[in-house]
N, C-alpha and C. Protein backbone atom coordinates (compact mmCIF):
# COMPACT_ATOMS: atom_id res chain seq x y z
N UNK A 1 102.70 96.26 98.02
CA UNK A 1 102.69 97.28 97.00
C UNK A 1 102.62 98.65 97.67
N UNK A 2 103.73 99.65 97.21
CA UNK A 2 103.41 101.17 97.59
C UNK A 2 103.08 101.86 96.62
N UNK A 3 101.72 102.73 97.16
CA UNK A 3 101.00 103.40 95.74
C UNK A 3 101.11 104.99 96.74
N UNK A 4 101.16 105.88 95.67
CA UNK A 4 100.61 107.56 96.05
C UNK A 4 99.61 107.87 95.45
N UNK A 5 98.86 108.52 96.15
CA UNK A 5 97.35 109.06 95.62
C UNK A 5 97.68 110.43 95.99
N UNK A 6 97.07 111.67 94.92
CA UNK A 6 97.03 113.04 95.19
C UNK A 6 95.33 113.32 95.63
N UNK A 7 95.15 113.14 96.79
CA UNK A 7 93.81 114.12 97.29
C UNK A 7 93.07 115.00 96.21
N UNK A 8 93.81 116.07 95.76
CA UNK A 8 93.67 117.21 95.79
C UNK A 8 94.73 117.52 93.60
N UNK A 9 93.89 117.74 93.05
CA UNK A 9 94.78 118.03 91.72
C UNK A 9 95.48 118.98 92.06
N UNK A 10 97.16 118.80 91.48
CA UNK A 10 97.98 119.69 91.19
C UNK A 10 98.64 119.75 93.05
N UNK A 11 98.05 119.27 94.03
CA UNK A 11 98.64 119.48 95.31
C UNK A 11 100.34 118.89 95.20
N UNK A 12 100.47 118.18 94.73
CA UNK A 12 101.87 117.99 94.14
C UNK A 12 101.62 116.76 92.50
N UNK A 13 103.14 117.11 92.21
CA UNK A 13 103.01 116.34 90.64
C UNK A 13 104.16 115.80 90.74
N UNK A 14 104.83 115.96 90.71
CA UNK A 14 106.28 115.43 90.33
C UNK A 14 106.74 114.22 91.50
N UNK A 15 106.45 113.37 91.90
CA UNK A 15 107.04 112.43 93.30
C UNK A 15 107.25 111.01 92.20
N UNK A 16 108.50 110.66 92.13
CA UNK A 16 109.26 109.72 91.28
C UNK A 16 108.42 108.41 92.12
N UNK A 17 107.29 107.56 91.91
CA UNK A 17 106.88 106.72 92.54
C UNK A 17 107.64 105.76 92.37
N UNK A 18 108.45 105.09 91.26
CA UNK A 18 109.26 103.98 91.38
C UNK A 18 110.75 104.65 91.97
N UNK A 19 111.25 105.63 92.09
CA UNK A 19 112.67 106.08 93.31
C UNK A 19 111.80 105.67 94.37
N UNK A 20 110.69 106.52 94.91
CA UNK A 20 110.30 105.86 96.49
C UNK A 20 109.92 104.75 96.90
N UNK A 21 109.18 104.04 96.01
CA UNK A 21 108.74 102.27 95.98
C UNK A 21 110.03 101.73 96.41
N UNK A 22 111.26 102.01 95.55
CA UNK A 22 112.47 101.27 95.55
C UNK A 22 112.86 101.48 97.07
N UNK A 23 113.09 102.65 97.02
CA UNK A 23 114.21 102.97 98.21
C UNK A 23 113.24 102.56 99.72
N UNK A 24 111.62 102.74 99.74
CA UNK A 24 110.96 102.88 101.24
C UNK A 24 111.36 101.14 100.91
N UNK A 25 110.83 100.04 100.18
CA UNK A 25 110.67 98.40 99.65
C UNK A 25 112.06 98.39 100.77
N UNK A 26 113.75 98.96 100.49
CA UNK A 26 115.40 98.78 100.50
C UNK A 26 114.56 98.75 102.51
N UNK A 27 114.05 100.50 102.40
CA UNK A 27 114.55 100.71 104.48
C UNK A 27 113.22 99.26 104.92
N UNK A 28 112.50 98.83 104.44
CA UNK A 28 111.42 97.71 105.42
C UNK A 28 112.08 96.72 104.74
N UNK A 29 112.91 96.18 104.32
CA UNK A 29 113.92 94.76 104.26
C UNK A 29 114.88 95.39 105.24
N UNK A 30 115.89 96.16 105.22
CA UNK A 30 116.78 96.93 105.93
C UNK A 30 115.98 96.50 107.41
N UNK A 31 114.84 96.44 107.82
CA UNK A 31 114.57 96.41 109.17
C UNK A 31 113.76 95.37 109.56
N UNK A 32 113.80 94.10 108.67
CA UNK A 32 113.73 92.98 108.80
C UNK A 32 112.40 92.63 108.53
N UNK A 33 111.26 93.45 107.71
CA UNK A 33 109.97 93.29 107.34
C UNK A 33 109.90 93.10 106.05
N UNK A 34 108.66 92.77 105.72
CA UNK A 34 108.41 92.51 104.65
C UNK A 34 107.04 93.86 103.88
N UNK A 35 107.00 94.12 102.52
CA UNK A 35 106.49 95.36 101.78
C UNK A 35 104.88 94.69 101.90
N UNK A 36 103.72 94.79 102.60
CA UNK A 36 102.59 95.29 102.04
C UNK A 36 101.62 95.75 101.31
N UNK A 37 100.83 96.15 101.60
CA UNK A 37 99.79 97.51 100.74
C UNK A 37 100.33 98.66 101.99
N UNK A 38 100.85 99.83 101.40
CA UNK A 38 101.15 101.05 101.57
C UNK A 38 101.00 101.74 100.70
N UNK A 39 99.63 102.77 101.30
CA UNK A 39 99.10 103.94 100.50
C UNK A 39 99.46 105.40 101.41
N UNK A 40 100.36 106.17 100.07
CA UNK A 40 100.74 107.49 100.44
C UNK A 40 99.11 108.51 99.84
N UNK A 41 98.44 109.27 100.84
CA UNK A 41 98.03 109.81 100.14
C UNK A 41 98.19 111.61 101.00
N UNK A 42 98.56 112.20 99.71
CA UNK A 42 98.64 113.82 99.89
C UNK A 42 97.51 114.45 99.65
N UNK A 43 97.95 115.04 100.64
CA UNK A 43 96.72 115.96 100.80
C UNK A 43 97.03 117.74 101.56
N UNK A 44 95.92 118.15 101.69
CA UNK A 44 96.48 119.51 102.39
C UNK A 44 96.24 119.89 103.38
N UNK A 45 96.43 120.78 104.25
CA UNK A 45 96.36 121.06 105.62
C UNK A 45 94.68 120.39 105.82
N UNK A 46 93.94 121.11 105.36
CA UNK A 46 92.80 121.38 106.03
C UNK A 46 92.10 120.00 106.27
N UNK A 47 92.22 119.37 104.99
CA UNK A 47 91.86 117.74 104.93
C UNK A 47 92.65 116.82 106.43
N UNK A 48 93.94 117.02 106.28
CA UNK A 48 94.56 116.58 107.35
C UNK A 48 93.96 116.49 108.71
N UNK A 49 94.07 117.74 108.91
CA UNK A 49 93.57 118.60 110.11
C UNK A 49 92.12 117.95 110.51
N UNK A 50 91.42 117.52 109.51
CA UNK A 50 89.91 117.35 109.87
C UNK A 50 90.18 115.74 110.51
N UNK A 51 90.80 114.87 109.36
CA UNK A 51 91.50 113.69 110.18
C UNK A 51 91.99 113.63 111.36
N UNK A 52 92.62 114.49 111.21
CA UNK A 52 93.42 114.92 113.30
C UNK A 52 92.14 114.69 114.13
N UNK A 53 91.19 115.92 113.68
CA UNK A 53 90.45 116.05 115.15
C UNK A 53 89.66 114.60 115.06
N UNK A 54 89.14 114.10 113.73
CA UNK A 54 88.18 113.39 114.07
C UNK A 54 88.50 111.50 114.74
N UNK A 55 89.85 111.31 114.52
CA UNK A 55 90.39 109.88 114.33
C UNK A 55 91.04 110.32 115.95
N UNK A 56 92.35 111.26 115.90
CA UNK A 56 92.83 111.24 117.07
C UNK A 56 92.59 112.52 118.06
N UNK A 57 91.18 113.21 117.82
CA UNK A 57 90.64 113.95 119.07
C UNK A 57 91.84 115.12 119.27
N UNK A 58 92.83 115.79 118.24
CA UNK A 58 93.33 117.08 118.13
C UNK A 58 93.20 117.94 117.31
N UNK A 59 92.75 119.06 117.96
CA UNK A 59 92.53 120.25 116.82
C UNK A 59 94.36 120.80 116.59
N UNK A 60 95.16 120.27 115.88
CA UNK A 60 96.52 121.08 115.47
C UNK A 60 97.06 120.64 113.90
N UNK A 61 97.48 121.10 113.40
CA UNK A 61 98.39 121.18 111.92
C UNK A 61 99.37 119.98 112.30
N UNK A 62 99.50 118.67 111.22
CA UNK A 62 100.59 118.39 111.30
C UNK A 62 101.21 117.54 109.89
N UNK A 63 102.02 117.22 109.92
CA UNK A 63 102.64 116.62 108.40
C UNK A 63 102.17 115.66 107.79
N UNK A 64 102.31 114.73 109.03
CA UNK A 64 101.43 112.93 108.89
C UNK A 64 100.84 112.36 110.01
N UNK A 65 99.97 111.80 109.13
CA UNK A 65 99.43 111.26 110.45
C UNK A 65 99.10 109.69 109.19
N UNK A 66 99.69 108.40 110.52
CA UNK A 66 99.73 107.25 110.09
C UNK A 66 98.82 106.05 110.46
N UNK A 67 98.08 105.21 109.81
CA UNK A 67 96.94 104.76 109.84
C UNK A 67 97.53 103.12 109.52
N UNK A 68 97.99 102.42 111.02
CA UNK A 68 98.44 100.91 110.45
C UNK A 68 97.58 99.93 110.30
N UNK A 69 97.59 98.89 109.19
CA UNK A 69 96.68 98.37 108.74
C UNK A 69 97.32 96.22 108.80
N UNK A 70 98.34 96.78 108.98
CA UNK A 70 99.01 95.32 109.67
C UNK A 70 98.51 94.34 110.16
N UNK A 71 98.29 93.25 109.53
CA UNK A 71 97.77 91.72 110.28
C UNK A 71 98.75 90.90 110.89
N UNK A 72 99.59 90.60 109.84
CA UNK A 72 101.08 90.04 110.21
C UNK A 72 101.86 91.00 110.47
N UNK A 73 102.53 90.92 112.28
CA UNK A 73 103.44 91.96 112.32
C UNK A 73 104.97 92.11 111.56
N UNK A 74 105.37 91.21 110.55
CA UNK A 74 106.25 91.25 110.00
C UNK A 74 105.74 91.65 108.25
N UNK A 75 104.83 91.91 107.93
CA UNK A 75 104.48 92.59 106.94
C UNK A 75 103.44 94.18 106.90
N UNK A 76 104.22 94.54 106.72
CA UNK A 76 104.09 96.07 106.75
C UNK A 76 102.76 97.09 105.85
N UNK A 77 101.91 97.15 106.33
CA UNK A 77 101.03 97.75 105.83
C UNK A 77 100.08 98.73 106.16
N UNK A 78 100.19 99.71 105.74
CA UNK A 78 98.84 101.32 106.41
C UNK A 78 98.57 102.13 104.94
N UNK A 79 98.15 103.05 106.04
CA UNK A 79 97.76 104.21 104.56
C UNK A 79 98.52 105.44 106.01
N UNK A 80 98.98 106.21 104.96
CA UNK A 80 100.25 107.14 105.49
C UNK A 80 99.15 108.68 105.10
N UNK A 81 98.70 109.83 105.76
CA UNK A 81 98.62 110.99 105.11
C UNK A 81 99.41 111.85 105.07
N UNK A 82 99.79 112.66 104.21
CA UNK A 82 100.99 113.88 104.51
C UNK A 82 100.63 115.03 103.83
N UNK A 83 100.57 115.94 104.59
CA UNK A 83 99.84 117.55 104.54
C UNK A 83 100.88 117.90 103.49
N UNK A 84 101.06 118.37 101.73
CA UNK A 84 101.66 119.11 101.86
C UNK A 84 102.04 120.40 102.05
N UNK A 85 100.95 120.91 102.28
CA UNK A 85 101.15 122.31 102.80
C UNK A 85 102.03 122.73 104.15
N UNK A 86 102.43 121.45 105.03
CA UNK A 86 102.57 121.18 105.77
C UNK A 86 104.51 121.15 105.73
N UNK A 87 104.28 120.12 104.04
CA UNK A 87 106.22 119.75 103.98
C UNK A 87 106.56 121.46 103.39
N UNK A 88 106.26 122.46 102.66
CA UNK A 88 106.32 123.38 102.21
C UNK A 88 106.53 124.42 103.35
N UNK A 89 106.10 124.14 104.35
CA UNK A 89 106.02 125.22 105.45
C UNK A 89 107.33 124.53 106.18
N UNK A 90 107.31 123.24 107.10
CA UNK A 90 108.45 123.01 107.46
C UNK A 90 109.68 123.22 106.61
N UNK A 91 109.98 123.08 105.18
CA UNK A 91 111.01 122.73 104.71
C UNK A 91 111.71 124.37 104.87
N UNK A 92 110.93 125.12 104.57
CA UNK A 92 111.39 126.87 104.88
C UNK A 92 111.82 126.92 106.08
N UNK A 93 111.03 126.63 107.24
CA UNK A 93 111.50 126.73 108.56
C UNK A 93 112.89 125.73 109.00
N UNK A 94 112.92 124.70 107.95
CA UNK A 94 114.26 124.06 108.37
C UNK A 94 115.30 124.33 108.02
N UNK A 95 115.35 124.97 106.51
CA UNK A 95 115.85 126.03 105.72
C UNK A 95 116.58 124.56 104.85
N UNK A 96 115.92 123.35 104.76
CA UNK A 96 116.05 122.71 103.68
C UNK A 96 115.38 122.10 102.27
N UNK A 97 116.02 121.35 101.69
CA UNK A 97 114.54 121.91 100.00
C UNK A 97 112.93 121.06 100.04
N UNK A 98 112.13 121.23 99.71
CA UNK A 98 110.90 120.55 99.44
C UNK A 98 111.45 118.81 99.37
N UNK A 99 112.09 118.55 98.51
CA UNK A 99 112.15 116.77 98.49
C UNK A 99 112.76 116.37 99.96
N UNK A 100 113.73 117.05 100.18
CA UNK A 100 114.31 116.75 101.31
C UNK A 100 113.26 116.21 102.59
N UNK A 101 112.66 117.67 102.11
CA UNK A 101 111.45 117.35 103.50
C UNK A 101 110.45 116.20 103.47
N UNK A 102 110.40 116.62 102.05
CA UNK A 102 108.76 114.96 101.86
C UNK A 102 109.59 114.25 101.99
N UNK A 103 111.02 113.69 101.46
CA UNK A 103 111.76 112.23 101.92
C UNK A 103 111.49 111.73 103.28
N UNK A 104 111.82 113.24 104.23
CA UNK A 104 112.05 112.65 105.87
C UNK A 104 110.84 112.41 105.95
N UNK A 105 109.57 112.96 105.91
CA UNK A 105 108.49 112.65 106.35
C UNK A 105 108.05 111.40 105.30
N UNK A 106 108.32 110.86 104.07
CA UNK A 106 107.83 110.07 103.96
C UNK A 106 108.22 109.05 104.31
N UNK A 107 109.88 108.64 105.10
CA UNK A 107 110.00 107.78 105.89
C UNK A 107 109.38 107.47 106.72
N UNK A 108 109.73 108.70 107.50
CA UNK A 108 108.91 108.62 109.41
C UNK A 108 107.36 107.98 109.14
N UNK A 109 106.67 108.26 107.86
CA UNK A 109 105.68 107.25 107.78
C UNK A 109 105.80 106.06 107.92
N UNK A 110 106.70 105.13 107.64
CA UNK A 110 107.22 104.01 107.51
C UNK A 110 107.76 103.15 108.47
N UNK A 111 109.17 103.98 109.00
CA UNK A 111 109.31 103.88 110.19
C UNK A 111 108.17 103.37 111.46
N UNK A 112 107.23 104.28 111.11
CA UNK A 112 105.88 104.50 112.42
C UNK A 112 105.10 103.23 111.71
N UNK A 113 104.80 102.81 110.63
CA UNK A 113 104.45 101.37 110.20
C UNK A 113 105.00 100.40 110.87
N UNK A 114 106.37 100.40 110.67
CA UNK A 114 107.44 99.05 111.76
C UNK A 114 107.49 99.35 112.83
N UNK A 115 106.72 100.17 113.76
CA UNK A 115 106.59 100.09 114.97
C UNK A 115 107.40 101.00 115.43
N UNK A 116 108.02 102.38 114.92
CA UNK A 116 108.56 103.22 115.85
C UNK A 116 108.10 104.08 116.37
N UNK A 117 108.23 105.15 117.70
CA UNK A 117 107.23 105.82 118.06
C UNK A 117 108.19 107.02 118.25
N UNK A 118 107.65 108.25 118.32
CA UNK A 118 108.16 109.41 118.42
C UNK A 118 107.69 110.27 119.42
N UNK A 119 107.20 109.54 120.76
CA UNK A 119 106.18 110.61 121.55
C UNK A 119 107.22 110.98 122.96
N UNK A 120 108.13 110.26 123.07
CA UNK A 120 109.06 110.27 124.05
C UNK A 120 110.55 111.12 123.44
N UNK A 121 111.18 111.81 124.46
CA UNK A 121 112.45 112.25 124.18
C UNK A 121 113.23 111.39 123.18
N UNK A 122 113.54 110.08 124.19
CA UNK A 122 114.17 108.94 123.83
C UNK A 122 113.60 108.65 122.05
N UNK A 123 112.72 108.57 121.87
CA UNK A 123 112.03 107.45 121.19
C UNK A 123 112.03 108.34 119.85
N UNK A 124 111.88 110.35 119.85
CA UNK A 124 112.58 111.06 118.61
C UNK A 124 113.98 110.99 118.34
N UNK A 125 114.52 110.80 119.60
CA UNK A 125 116.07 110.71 119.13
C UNK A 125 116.34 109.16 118.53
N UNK A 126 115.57 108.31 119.02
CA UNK A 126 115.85 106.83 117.71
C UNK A 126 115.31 107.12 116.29
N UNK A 127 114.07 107.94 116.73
CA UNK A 127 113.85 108.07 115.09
C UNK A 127 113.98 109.32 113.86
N UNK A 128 114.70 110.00 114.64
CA UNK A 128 115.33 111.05 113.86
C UNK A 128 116.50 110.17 113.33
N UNK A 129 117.24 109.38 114.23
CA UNK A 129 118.54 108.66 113.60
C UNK A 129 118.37 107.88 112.89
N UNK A 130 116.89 107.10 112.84
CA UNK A 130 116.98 106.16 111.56
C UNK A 130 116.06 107.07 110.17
N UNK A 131 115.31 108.22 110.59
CA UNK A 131 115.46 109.01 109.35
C UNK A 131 116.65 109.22 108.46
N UNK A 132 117.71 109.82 109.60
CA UNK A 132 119.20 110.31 108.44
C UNK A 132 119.63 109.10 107.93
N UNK A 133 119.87 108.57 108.87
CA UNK A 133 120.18 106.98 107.93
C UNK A 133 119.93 106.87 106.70
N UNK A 134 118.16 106.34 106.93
CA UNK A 134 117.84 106.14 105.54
C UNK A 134 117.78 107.58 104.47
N UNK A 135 117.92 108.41 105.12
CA UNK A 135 118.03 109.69 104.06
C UNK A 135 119.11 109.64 103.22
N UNK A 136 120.49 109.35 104.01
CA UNK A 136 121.31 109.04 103.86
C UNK A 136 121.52 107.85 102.94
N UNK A 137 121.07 106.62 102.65
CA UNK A 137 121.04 105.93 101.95
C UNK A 137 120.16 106.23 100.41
N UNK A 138 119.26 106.61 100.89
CA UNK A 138 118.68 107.27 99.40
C UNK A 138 119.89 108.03 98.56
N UNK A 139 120.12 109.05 99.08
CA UNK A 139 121.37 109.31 98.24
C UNK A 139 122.16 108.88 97.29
């Protein structure tokens, strides 16, 4: 099951939970897993941020940070956080719209569930490509 929780009232309202259930359910069959408990929960910088330092020992701003909860490695399960103060600031700096941005990042949550990593050259350029992909398939 994928659920969204808002942290924070009014931090966002509008996120079509059965479009994203559908389409994240399509990319973890698409990559040979099976759907879980996956909890989106939004929240805002500062909340984030406190998670950062205290779980992974950095004081910096970032979009998501992903929390896997997986027993069976072929069933897919965490709790995902995503700053939005965070998709609002990137999406200006990318100069593309708000959904756009929470889409990519609410993949790359997902993605980073099935085991992809983004800390290497190599390893953003696999997962920037299976972002557009599935961005691309949402469509």
């Amino acid at each position: 099951m994928i659920s969204f929780t808002n942290l924070f009232p009014n931090i966002i309202n509008n996120v079509n939970k059965s479009f994203y259930s559908n389409w994240l359910k399509t990319v973890i069959i698409s990559e040979g897993k099976k759907t879980g408990d996956i909890q989106y929960i939004f929240c805002d910088d500062k909340h984030l941020n406190k998670i950062n330092k205290t779980y992974l020992n950095h004081d910096t701003f970032t979009d998501i940070i992903t929390f896997p909860t997986t027993v069976n490695k072929d069933i897919i399960s965490g709790d995902i956080y995503i700053s939005i103060d965070r998709i609002y600031e990137n999406s200006k700096i990318q100069s593309v719209s708000f959904d756009n941005e929470l889409s990519r990042v609410i993949v790359h949550g997902i993605l980073h569930l099935i085991g992809y990593n983004d800390r290497s050259v190599s390893e953003k350029k696999i997962m920037r490509s299976k972002e557009d992909y599935y961005l691309h398939l949402q469509r």
